[in-house]
N, C-alpha and C. Protein backbone atom coordinates (compact mmCIF):
# COMPACT_ATOMS: atom_id res chain seq x y z
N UNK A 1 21.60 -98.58 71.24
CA UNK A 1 20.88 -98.15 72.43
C UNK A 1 19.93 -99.26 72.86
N UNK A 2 19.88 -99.62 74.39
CA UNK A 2 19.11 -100.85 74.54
C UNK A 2 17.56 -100.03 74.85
N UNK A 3 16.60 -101.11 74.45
CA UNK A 3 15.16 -100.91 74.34
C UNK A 3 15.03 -100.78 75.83
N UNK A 4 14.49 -100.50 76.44
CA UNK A 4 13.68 -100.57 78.13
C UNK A 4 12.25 -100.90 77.77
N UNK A 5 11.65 -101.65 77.92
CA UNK A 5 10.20 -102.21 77.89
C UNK A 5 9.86 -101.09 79.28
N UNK A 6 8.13 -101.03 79.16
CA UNK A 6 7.58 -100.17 80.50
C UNK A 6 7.66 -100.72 81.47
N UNK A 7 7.58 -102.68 81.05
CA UNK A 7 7.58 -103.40 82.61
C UNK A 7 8.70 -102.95 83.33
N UNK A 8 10.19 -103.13 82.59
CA UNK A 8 10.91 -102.53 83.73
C UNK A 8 11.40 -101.55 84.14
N UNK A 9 10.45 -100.38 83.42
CA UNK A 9 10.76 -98.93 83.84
C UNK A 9 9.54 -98.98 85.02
N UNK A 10 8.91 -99.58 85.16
CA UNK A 10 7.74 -99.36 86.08
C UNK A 10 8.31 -100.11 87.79
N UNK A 11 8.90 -101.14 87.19
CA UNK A 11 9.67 -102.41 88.19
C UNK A 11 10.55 -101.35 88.90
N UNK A 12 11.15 -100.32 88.62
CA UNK A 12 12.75 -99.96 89.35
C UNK A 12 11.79 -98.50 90.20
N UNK A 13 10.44 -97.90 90.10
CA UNK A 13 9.84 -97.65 90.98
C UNK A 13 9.71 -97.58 93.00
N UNK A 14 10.35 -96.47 93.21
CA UNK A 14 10.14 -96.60 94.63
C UNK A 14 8.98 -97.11 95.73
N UNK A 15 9.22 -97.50 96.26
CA UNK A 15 7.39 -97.44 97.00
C UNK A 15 6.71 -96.26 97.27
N UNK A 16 7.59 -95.14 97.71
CA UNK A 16 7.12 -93.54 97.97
C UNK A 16 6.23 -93.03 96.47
N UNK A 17 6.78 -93.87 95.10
CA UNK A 17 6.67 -93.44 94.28
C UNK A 17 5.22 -94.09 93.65
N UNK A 18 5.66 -95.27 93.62
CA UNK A 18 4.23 -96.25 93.73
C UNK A 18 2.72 -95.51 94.52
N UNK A 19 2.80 -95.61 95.52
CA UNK A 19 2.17 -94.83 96.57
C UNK A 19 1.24 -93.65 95.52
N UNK A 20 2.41 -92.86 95.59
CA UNK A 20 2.17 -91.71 94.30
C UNK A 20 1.51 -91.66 93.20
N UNK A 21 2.05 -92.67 92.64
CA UNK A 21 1.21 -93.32 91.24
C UNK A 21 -0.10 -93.58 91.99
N UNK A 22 -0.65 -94.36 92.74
CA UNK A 22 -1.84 -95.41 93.23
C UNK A 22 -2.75 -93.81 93.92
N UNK A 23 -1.81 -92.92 94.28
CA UNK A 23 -2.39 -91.71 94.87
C UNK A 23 -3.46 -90.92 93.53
N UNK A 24 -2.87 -90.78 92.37
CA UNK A 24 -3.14 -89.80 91.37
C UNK A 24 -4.10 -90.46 90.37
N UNK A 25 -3.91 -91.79 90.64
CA UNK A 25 -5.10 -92.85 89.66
C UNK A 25 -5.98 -92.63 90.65
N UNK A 26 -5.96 -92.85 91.76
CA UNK A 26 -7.51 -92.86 92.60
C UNK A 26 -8.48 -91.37 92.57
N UNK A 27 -7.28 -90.04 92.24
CA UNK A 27 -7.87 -89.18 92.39
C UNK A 27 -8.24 -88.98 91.50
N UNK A 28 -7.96 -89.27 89.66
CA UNK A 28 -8.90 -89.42 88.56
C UNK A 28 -9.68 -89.81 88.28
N UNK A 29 -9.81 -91.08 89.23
CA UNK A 29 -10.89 -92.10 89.04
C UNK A 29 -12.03 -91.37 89.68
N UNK A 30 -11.75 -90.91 90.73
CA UNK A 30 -13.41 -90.20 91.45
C UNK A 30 -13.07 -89.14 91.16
N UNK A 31 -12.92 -88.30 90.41
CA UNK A 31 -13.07 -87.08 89.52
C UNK A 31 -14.18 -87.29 88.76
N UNK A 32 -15.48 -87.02 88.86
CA UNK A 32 -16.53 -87.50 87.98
C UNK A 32 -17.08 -86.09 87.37
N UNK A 33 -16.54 -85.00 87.41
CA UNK A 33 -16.14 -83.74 86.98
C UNK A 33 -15.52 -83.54 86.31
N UNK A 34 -14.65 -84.35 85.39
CA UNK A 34 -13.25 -84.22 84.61
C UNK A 34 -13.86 -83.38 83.46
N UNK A 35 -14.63 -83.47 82.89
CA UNK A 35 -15.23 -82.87 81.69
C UNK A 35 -15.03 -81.24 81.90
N UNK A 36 -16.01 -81.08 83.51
CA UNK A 36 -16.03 -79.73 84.13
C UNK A 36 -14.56 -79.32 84.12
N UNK A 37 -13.82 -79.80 84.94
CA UNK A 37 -12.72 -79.97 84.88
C UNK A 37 -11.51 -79.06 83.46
N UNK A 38 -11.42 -80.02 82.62
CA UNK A 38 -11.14 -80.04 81.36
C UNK A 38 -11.41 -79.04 80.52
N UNK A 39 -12.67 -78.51 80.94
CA UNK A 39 -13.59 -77.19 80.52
C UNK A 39 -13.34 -75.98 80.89
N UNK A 40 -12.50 -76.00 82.19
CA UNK A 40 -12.27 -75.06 82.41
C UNK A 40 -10.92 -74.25 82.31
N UNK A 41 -10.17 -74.35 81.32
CA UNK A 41 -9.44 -74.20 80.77
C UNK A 41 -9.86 -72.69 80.05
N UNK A 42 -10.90 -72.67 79.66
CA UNK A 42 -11.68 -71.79 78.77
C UNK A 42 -12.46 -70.35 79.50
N UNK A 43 -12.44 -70.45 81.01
CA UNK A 43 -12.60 -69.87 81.97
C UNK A 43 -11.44 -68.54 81.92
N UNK A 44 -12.06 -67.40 82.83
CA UNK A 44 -10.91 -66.73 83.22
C UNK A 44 -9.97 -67.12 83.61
N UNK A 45 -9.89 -67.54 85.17
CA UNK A 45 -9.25 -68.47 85.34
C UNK A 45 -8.34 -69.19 84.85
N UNK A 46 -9.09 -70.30 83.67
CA UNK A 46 -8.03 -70.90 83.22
C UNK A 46 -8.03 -72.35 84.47
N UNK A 47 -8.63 -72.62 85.51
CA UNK A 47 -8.39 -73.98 86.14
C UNK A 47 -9.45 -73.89 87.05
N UNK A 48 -10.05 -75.42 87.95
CA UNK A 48 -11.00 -75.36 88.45
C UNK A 48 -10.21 -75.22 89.97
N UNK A 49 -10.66 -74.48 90.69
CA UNK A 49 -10.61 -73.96 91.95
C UNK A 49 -10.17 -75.06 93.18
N UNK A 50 -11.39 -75.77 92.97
CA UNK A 50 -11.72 -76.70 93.78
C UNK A 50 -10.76 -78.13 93.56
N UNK A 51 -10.48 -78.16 92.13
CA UNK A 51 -9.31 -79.49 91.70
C UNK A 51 -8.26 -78.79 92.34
N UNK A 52 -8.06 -77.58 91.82
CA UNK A 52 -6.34 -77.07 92.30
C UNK A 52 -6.50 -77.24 93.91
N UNK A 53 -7.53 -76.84 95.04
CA UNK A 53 -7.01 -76.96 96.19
C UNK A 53 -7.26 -78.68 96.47
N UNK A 54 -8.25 -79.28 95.52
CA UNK A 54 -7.50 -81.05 96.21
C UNK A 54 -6.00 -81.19 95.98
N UNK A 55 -5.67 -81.17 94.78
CA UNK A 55 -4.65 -81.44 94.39
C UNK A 55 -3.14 -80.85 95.43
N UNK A 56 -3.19 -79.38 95.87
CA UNK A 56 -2.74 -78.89 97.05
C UNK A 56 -2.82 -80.12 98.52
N UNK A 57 -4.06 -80.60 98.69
CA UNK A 57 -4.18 -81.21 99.86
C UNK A 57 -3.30 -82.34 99.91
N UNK A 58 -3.58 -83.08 98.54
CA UNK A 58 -2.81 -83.86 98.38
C UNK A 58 -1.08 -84.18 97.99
N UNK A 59 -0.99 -82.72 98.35
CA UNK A 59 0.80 -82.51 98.76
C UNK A 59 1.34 -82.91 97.40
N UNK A 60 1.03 -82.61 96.34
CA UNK A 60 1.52 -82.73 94.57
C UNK A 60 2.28 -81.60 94.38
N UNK A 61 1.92 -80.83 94.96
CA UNK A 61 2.40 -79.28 94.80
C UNK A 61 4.06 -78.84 95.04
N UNK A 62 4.14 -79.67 95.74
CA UNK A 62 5.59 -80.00 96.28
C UNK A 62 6.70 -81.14 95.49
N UNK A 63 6.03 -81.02 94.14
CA UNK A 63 6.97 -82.32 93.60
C UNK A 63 7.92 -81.80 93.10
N UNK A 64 8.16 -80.30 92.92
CA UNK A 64 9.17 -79.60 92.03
C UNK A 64 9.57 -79.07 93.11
N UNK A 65 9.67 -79.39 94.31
CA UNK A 65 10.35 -78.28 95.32
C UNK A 65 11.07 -79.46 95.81
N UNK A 66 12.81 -79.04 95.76
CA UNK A 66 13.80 -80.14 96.56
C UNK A 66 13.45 -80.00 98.08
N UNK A 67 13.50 -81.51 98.80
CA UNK A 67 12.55 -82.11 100.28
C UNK A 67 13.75 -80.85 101.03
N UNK A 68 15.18 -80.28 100.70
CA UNK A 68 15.72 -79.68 101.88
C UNK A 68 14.75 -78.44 102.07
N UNK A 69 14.28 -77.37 101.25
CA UNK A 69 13.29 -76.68 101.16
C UNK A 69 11.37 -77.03 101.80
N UNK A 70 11.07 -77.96 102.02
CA UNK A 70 10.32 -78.89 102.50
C UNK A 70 9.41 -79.67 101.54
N UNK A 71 9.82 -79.44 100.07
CA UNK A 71 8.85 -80.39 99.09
C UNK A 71 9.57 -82.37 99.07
N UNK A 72 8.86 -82.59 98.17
CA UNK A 72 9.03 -83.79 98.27
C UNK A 72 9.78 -84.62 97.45
């Protein structure tokens, strides 16, 4: 079985996909709540409100839905 290094699993990357990636690092990065976040797991709930509707805004929600249906 041949090895794949990450460089070139990362290299064969779409730009839509890239995009994506560069989308979900920026939104961790200013997450300065992650703790809160993380914490709330332990909640009724079970998730923070306010992450789940960014995360919605930011059209993620749609990654398990095939684009003929209208996800992505």
């Amino acid at each position: 079985m041949e090895d794949i290094s990450l460089q070139s699993r990362i290299d064969v990357l779409t730009e839509q996909q890239v995009l994506i990636q560069d989308s979900a690092v920026a939104f961790i990065a200013q997450d300065e709540e992650l703790k809160k976040t993380r914490g709330s797991r332990f909640v009724q709930l079970g998730y923070d409100q306010q992450t789940w509707q960014d995360i919605a805004e930011l059209g993620w929600l749609g990654f398990l839905v095939p684009e003929q249906y209208g996800g992505i």
